[in-house]
C-alpha atoms as a PDB file:
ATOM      1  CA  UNK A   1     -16.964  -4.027 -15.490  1.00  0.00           C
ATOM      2  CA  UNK A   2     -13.674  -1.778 -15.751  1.00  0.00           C
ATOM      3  CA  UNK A   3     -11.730  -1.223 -12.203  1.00  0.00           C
ATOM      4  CA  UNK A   4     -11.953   2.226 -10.746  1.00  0.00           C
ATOM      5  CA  UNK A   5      -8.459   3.867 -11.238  1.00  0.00           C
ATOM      6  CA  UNK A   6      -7.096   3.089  -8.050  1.00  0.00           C
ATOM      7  CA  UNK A   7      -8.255  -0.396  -7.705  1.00  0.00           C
ATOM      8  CA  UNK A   8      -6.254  -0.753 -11.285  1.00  0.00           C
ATOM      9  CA  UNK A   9      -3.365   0.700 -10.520  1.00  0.00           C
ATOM     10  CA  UNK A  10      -3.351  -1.168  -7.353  1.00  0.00           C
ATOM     11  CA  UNK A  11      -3.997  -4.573  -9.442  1.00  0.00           C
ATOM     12  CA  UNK A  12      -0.496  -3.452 -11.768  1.00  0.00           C
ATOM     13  CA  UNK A  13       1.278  -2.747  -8.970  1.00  0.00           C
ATOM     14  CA  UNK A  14       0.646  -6.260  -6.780  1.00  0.00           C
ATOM     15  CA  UNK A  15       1.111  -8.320 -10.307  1.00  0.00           C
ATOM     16  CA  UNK A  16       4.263  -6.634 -10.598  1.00  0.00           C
ATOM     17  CA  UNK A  17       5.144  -7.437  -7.225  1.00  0.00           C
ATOM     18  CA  UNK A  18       4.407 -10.911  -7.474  1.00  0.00           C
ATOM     19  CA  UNK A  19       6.298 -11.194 -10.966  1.00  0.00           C
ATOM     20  CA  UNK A  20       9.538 -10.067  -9.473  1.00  0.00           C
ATOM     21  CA  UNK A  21       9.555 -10.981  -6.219  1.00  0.00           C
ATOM     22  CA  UNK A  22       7.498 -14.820  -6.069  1.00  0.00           C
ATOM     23  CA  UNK A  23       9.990 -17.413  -5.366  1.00  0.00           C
ATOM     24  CA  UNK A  24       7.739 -20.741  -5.443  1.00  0.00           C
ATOM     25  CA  UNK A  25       4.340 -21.675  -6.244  1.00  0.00           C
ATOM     26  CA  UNK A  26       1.777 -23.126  -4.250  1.00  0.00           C
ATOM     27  CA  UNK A  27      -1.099 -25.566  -5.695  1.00  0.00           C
ATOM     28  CA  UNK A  28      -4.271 -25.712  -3.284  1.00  0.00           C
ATOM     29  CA  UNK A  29      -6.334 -28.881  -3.160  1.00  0.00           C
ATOM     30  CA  UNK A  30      -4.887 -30.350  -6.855  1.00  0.00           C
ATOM     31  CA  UNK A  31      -5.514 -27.060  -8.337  1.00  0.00           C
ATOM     32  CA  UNK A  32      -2.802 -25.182 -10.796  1.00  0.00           C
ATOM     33  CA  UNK A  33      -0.324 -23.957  -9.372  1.00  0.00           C
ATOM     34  CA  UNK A  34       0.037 -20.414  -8.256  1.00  0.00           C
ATOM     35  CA  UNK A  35       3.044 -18.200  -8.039  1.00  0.00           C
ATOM     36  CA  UNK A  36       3.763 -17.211  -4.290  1.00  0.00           C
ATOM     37  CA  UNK A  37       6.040 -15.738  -2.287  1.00  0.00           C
ATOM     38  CA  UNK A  38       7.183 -18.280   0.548  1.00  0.00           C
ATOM     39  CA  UNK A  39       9.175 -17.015   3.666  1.00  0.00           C
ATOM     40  CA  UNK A  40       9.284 -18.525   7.181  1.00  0.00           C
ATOM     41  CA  UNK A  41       8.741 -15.507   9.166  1.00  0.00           C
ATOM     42  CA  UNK A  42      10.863 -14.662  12.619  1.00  0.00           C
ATOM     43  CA  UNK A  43       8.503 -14.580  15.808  1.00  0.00           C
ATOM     44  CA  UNK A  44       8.578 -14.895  19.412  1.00  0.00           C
ATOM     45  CA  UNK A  45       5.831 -16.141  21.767  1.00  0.00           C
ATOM     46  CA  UNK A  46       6.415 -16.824  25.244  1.00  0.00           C
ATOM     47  CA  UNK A  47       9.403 -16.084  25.217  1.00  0.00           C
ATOM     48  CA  UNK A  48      10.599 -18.412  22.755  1.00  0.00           C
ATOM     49  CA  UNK A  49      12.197 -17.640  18.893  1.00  0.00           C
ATOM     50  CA  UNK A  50      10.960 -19.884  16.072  1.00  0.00           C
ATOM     51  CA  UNK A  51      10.015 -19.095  12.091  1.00  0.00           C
ATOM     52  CA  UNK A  52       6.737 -19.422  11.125  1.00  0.00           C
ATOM     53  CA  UNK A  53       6.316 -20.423   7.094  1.00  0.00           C
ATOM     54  CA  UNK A  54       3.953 -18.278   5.244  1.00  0.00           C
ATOM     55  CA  UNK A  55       2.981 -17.608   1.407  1.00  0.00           C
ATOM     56  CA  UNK A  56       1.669 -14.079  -0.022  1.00  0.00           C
ATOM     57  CA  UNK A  57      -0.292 -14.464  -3.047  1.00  0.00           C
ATOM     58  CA  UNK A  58      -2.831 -12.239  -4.474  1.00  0.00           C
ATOM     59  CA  UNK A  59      -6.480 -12.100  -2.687  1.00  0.00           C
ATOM     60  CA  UNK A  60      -8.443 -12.915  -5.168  1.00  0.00           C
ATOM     61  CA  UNK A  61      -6.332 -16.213  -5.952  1.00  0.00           C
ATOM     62  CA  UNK A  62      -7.083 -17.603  -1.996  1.00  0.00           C
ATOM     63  CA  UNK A  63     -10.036 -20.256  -2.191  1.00  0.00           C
ATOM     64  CA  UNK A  64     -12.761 -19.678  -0.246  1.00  0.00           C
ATOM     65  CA  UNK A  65     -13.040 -21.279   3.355  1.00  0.00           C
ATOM     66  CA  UNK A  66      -8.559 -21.772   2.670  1.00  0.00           C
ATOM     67  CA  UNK A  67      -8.624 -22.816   6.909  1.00  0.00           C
ATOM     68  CA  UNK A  68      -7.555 -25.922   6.946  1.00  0.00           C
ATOM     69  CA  UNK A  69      -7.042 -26.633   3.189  1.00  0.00           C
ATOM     70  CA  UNK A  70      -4.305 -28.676   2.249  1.00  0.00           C
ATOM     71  CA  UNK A  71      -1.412 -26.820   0.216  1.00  0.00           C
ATOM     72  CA  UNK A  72       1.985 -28.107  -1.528  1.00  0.00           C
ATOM     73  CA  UNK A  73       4.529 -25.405  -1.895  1.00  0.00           C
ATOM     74  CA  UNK A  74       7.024 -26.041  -4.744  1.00  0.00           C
ATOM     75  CA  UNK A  75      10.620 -24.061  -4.211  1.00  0.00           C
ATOM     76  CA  UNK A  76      14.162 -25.008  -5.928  1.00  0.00           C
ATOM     77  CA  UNK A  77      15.029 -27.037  -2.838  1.00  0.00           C
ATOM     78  CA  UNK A  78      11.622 -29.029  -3.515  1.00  0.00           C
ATOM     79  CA  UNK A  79       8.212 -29.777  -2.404  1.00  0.00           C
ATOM     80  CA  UNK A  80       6.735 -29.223   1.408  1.00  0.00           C
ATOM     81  CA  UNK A  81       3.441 -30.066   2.450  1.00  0.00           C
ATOM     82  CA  UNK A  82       1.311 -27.793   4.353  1.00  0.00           C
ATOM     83  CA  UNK A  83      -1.983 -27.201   5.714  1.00  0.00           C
ATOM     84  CA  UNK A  84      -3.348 -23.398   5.903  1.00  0.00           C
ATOM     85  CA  UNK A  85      -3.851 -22.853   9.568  1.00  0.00           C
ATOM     86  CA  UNK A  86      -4.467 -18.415   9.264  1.00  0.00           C
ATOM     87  CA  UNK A  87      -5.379 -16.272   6.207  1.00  0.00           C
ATOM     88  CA  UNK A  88      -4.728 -12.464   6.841  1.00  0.00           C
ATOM     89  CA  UNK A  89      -5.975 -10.215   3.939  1.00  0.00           C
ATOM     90  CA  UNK A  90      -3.869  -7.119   3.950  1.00  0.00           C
ATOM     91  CA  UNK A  91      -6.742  -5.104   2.554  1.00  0.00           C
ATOM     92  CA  UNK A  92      -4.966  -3.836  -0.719  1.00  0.00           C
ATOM     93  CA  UNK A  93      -5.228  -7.086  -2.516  1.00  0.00           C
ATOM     94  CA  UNK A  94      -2.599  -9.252  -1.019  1.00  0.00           C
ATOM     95  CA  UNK A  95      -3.370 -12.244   1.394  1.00  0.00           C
ATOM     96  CA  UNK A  96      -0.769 -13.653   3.918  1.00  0.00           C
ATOM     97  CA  UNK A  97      -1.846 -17.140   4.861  1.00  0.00           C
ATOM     98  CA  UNK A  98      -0.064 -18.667   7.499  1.00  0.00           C
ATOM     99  CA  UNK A  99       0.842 -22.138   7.250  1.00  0.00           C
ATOM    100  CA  UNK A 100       1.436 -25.389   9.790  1.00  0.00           C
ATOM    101  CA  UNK A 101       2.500 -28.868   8.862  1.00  0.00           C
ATOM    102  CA  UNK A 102       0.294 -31.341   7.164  1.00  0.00           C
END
């Protein structure tokens, strides 16, 4: 079944996004591995400062039930383990998914 217009055009424009701007991949659970972007975000609770590491990836590449699931994140300096602690949809196709150590 063909995408509405504005769904495709949104599917061209987060593929392109993700083509230029991905920086690692991610492989969930022993599965292929997906290009990401990976960036340890800047927050502050309590008071405090501290980075929080994240991937964005397309929506419809997140697994289903991704809480808790187990993901390696390949960049030039290497490989980091993770585990998928938040997944935040962004509602036009993109997921953020929040990750804590494994």
């Amino acid at each position: 079944m063909p995408l509405p217009a504005f769904a495709a055009q949104e599917a061209r424009a987060n593929a392109a996004v993700m083509s230029h701007l991905s920086n690692a991949t991610a492989s969930f659970a022993g599965q292929p591995p997906l290009p990401v972007i990976f960036e340890r975000d800047y927050v502050e609770a309590e008071g405090m400062a501290t980075s929080v590491p994240l991937i964005r990836l397309p929506s419809a590449s997140v697994p289903g039930s991704v809480r808790g699931l187990r993901v390696t994140v390949q960049t030039q300096a290497g490989a980091s383990h993770w585990r998928v602690a938040e997944h935040h949809p962004d509602g036009a196709g993109l997921s953020t998914l929040y990750l804590e150590q494994a």
